[in-house]
PDB file of N, CA and C in Angstrom:
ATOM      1  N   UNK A   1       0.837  -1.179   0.000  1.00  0.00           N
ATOM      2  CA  UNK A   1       0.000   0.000   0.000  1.00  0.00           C
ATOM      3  C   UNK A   1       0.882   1.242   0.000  1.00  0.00           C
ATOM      4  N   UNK A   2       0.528   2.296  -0.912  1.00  0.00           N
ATOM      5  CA  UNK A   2       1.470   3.081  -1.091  1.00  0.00           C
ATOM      6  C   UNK A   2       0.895   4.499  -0.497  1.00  0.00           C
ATOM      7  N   UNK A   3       1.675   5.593  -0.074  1.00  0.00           N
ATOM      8  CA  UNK A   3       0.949   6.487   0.513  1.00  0.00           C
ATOM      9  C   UNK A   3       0.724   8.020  -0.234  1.00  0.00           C
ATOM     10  N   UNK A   4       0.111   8.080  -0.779  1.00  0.00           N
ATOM     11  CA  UNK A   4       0.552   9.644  -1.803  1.00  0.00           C
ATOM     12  C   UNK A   4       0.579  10.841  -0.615  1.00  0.00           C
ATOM     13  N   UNK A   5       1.875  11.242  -1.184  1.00  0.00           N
ATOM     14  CA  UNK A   5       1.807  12.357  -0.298  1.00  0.00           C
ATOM     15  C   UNK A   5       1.445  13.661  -0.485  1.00  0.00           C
ATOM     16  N   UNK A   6       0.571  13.695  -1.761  1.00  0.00           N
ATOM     17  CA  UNK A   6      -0.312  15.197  -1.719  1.00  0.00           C
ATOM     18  C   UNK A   6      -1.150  14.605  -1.059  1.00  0.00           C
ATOM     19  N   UNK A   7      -1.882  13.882   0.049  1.00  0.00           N
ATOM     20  CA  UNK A   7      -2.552  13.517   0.780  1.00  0.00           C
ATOM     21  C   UNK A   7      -2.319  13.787   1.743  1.00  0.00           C
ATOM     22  N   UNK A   8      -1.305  13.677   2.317  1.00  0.00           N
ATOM     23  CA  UNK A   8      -0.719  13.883   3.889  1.00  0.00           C
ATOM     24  C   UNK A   8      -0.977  15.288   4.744  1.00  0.00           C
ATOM     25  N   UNK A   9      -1.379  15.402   5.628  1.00  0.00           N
ATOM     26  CA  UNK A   9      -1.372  16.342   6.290  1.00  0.00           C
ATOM     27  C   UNK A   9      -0.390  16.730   7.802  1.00  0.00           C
ATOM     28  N   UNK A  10       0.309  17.593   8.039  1.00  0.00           N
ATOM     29  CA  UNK A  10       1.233  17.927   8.268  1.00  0.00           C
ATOM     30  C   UNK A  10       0.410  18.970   9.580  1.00  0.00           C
ATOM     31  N   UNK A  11       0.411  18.616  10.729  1.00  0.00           N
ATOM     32  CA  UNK A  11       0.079  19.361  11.807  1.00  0.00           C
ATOM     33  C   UNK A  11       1.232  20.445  12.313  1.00  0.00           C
ATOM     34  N   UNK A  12       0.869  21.777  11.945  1.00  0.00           N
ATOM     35  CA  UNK A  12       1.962  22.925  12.314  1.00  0.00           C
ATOM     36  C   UNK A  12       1.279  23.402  13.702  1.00  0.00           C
ATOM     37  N   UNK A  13       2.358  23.786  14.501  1.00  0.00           N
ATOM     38  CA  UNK A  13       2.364  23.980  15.895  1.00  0.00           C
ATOM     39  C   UNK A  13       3.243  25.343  16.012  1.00  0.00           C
ATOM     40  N   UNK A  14       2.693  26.496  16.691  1.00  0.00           N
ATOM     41  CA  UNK A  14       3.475  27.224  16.554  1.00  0.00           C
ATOM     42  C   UNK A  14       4.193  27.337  18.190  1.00  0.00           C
ATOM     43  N   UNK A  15       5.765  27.095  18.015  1.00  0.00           N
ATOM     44  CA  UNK A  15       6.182  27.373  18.864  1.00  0.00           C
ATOM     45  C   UNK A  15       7.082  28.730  19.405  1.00  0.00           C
ATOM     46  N   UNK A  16       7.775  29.408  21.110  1.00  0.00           N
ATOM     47  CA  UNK A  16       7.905  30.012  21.010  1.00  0.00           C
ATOM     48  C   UNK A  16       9.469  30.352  20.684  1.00  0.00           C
ATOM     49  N   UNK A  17      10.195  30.897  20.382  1.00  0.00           N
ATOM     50  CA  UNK A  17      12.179  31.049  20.589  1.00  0.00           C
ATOM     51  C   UNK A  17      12.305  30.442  21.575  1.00  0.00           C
ATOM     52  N   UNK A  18      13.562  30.023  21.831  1.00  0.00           N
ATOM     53  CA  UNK A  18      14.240  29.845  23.061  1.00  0.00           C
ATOM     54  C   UNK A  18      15.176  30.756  23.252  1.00  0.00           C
ATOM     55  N   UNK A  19      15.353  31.284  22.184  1.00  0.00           N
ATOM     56  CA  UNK A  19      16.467  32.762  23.054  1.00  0.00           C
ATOM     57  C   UNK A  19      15.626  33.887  22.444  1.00  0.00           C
ATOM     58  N   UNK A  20      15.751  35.345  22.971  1.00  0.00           N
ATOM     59  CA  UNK A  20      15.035  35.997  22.651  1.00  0.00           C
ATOM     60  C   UNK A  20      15.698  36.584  21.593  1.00  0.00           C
ATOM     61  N   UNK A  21      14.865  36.973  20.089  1.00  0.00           N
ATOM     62  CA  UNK A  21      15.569  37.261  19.033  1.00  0.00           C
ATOM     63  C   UNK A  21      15.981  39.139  19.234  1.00  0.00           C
ATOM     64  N   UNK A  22      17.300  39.629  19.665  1.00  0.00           N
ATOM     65  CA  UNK A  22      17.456  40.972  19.768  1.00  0.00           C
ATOM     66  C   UNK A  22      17.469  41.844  18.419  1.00  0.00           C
ATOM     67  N   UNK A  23      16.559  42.406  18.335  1.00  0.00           N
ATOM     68  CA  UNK A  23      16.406  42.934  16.840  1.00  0.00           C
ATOM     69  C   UNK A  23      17.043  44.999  17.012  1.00  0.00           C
ATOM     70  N   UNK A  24      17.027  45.231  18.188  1.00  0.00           N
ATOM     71  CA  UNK A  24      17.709  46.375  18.510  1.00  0.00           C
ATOM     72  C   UNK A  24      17.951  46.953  19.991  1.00  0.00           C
ATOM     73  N   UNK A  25      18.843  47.688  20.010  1.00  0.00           N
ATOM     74  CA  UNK A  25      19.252  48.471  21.444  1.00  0.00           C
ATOM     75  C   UNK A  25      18.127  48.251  22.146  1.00  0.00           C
ATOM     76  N   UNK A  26      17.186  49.255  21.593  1.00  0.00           N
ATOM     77  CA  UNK A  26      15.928  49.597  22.705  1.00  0.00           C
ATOM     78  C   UNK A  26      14.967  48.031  23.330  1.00  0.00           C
ATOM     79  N   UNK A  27      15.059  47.260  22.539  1.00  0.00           N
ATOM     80  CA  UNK A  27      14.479  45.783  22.691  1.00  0.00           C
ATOM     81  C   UNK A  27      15.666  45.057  23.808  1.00  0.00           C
ATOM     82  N   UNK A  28      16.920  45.071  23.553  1.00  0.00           N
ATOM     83  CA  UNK A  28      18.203  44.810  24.455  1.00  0.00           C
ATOM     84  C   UNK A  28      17.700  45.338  25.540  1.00  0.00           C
ATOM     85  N   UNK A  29      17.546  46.750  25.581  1.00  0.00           N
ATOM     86  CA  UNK A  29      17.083  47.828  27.220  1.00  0.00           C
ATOM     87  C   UNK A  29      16.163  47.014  28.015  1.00  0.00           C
ATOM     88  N   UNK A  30      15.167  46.661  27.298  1.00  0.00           N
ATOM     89  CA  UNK A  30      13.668  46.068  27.777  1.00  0.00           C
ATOM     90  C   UNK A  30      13.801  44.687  27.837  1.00  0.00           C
ATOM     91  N   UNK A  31      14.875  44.399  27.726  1.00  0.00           N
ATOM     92  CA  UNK A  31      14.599  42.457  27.773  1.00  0.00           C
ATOM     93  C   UNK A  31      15.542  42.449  28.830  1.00  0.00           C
ATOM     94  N   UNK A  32      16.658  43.288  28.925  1.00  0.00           N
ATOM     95  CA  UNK A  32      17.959  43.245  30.135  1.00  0.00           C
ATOM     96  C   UNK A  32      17.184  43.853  31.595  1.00  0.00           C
ATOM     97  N   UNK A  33      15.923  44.803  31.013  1.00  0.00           N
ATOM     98  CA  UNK A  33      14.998  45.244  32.397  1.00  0.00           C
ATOM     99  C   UNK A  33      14.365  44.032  33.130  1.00  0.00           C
ATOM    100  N   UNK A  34      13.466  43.512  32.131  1.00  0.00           N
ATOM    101  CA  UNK A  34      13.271  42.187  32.781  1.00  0.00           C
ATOM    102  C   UNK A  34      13.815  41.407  33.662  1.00  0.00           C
ATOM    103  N   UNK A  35      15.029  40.931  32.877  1.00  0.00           N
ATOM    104  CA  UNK A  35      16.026  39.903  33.649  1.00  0.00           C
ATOM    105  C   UNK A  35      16.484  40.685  34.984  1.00  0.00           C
ATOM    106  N   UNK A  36      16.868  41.805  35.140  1.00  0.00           N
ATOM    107  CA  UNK A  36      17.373  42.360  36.458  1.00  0.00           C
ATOM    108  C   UNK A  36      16.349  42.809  37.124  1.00  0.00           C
ATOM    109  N   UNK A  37      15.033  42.879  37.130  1.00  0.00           N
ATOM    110  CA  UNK A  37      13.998  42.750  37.999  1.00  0.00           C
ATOM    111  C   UNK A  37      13.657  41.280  38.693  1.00  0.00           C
ATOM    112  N   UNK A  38      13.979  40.071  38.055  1.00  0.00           N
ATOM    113  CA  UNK A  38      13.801  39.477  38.528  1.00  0.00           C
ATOM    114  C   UNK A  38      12.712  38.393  38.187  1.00  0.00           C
ATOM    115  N   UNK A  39      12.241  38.874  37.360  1.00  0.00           N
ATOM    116  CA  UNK A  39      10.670  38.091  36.676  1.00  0.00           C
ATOM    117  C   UNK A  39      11.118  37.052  35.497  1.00  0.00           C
ATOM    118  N   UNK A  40      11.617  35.406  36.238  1.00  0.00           N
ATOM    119  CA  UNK A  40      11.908  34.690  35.591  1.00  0.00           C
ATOM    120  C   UNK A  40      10.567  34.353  34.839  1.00  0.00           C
ATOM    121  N   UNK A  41       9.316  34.796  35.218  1.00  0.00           N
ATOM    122  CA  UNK A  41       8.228  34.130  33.998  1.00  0.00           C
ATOM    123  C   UNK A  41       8.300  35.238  32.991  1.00  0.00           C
ATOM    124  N   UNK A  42       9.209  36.564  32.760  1.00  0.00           N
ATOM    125  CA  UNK A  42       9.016  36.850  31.240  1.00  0.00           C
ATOM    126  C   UNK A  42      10.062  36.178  30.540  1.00  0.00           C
ATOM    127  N   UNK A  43      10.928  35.160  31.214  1.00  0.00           N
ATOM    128  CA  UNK A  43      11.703  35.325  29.936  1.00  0.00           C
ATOM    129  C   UNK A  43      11.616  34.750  28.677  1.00  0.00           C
ATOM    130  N   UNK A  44      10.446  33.890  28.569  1.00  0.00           N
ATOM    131  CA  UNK A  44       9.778  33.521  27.321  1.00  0.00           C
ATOM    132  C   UNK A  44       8.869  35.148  26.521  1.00  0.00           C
ATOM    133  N   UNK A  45       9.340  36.399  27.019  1.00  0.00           N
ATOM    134  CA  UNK A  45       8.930  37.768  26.300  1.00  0.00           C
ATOM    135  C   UNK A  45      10.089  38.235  25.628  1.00  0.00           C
ATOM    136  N   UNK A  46      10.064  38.593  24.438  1.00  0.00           N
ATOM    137  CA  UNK A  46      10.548  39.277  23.550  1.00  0.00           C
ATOM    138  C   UNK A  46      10.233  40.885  23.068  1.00  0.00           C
ATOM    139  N   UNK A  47      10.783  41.405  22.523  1.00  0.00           N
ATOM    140  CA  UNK A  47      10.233  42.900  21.607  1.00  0.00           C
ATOM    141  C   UNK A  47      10.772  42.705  20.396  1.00  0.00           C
ATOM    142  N   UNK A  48      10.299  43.690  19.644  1.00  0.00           N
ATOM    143  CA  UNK A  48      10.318  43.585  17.899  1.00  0.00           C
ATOM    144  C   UNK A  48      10.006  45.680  18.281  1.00  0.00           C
ATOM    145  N   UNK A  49      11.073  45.789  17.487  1.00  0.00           N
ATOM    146  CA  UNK A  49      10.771  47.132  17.740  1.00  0.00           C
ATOM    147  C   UNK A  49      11.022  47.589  16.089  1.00  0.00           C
ATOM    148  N   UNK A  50      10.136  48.859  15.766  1.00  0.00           N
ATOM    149  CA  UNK A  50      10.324  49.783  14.976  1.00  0.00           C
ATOM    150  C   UNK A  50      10.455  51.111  15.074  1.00  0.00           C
ATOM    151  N   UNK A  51      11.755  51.614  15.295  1.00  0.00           N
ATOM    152  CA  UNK A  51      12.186  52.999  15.523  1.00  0.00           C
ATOM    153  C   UNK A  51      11.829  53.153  17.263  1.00  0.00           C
ATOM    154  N   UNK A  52      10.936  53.860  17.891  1.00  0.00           N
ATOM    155  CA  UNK A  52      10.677  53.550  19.145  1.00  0.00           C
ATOM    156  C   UNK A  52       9.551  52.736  19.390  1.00  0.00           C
ATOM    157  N   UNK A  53       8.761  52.111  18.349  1.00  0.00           N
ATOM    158  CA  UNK A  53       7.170  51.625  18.686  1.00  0.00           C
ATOM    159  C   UNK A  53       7.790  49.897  18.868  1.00  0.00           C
ATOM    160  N   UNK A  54       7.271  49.438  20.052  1.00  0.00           N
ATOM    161  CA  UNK A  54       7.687  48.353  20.265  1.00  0.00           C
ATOM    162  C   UNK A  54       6.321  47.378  20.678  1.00  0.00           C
ATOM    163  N   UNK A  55       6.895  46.251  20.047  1.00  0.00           N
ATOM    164  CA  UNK A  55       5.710  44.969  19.751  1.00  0.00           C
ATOM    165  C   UNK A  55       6.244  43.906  21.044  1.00  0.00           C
ATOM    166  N   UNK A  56       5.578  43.728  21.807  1.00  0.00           N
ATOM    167  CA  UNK A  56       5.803  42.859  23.197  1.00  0.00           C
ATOM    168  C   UNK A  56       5.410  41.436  22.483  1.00  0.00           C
ATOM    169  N   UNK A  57       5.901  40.064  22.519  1.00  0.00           N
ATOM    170  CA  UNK A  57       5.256  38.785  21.962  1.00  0.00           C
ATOM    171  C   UNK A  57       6.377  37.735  22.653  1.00  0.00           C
ATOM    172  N   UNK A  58       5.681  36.475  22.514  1.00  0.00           N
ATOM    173  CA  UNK A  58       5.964  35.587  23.284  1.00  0.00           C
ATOM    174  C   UNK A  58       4.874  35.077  24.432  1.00  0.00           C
ATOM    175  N   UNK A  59       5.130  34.669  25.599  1.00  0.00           N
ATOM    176  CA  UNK A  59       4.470  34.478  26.417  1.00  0.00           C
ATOM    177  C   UNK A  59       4.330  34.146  27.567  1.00  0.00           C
ATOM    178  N   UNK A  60       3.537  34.057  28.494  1.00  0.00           N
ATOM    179  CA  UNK A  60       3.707  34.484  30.102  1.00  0.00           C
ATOM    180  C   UNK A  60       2.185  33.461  30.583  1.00  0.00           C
ATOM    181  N   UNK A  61       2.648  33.423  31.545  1.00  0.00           N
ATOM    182  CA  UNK A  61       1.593  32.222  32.699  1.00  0.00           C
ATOM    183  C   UNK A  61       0.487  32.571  32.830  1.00  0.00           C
ATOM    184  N   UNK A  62       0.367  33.860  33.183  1.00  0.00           N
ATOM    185  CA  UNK A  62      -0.776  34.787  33.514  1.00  0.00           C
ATOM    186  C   UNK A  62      -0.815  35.696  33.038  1.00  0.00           C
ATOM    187  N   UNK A  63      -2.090  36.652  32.525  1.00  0.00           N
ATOM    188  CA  UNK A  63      -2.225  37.697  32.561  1.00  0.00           C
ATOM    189  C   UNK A  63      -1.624  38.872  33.282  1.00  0.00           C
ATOM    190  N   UNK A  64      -1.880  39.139  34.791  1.00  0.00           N
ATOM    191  CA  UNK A  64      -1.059  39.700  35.270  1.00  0.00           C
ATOM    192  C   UNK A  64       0.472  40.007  35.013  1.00  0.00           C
ATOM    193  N   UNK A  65       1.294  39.018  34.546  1.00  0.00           N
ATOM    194  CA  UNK A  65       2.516  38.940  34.124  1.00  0.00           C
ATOM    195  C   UNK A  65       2.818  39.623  32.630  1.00  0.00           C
ATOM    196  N   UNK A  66       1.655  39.287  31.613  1.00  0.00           N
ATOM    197  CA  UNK A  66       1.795  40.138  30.462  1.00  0.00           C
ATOM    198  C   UNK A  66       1.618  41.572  30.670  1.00  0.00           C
ATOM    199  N   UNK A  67       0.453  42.363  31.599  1.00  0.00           N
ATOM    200  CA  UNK A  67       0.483  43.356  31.936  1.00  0.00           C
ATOM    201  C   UNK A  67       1.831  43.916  32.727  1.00  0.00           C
ATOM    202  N   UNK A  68       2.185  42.959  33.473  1.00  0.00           N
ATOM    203  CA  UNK A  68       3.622  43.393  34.577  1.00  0.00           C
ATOM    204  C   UNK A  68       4.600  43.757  33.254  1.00  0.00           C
ATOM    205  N   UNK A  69       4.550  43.246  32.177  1.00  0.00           N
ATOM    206  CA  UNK A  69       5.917  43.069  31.092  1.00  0.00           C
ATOM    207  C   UNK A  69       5.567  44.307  30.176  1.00  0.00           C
ATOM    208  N   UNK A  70       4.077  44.809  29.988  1.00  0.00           N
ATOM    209  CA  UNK A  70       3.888  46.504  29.161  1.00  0.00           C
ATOM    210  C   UNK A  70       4.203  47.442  30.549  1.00  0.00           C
ATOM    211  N   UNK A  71       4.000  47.227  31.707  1.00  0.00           N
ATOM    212  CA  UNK A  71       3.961  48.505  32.422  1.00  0.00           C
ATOM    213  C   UNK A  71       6.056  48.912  32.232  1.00  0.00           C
ATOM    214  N   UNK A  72       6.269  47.670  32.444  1.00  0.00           N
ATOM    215  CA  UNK A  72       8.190  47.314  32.822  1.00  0.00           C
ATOM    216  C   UNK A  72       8.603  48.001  31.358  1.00  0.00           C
ATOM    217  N   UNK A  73       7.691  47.376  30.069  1.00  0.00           N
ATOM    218  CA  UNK A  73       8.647  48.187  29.192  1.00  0.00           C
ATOM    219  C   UNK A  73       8.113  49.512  28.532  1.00  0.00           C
ATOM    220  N   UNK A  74       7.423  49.951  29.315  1.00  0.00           N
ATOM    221  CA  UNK A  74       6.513  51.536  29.192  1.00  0.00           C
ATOM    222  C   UNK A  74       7.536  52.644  30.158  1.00  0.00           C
ATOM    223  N   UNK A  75       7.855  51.923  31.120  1.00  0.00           N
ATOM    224  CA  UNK A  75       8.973  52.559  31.936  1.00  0.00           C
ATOM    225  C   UNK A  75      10.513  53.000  31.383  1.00  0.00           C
ATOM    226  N   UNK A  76      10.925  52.353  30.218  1.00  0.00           N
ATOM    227  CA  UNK A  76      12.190  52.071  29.651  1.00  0.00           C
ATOM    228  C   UNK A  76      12.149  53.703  28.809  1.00  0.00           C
ATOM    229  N   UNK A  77      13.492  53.857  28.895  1.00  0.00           N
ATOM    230  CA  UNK A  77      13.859  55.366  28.043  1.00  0.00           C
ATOM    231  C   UNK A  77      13.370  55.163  26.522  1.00  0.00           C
ATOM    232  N   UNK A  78      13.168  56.211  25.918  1.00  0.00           N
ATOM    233  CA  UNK A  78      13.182  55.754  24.444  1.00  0.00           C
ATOM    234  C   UNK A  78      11.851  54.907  23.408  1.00  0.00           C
ATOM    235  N   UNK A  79      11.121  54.057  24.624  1.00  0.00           N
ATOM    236  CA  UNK A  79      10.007  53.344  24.169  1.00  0.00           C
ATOM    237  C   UNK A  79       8.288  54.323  24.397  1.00  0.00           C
ATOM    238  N   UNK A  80       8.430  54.588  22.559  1.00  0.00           N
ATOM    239  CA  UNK A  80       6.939  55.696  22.543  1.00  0.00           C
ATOM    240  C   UNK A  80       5.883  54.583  22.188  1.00  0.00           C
ATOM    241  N   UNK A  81       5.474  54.032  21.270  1.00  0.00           N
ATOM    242  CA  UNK A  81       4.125  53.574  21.858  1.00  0.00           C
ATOM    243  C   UNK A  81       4.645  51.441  21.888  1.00  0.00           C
ATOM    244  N   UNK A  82       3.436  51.443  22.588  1.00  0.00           N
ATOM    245  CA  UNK A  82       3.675  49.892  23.159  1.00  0.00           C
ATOM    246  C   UNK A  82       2.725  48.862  22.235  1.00  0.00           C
ATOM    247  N   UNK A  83       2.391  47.630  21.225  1.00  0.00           N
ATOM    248  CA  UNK A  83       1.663  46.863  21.226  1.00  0.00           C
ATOM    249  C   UNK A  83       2.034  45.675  22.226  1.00  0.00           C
ATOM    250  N   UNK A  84       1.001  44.885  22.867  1.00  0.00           N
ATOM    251  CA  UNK A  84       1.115  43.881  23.657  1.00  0.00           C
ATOM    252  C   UNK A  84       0.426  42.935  22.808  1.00  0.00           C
ATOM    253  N   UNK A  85       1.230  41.808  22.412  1.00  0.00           N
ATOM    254  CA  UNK A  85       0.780  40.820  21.804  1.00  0.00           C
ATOM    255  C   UNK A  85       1.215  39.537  22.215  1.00  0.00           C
ATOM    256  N   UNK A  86       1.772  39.726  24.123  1.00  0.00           N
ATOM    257  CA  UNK A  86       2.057  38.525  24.459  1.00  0.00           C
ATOM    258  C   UNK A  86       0.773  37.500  24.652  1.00  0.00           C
ATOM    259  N   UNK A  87       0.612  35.902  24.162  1.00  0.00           N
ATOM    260  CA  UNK A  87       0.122  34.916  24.951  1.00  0.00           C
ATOM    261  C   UNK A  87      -0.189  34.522  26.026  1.00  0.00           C
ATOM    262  N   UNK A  88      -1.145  34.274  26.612  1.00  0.00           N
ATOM    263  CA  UNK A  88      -1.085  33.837  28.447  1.00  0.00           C
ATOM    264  C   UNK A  88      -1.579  32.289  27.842  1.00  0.00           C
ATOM    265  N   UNK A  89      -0.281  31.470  28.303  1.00  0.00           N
ATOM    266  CA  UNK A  89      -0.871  29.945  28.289  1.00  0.00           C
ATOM    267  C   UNK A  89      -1.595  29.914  29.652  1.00  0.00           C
ATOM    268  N   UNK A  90      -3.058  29.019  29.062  1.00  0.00           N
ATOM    269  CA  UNK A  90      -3.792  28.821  30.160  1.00  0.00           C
ATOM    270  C   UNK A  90      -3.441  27.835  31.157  1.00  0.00           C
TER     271      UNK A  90
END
């Protein structure tokens, strides 16, 4: 029995980095804030920044923790507006 493989279906899973991808300074600022605060549940959070507008993604345990990770990088020099597009695994 033979199996054609334009048949097959292929289950994609999206997973998250394991290191956080540094795409600039100001994303470096906000991911090194993290780590020296102390909040080992962001470090599955990343930024993606454009010029100062920075995209929060990845993901965090709780809610609370995604909010803890916009207020932390709303605080950072340099960062004008914020999207939050982290995940809360349930």
């Amino acid at each position: 029995m033979s199996i054609d493989s334009s048949q097959q279906t292929t289950a994609h899973c999206f997973e998250f980095p394991t290191q956080r991808p540094n795409n600039s300074e100001l994303a470096k600022k906000i991911e090194l804030t993290y780590d020296r605060m102390g909040y080992r549940s962001l470090a599955m959070v990343y930024c993606e920044t454009e010029g100062s507008d920075i995209v929060l993604k990845g993901e965090t345990p709780t809610f609370y923790l995604k909010q803890v990770a916009q207020v932390i990088a709303a605080k950072v020099a340099g960062v004008g507006s914020i999207s939050n597009q982290i995940h809360v695994r349930g």
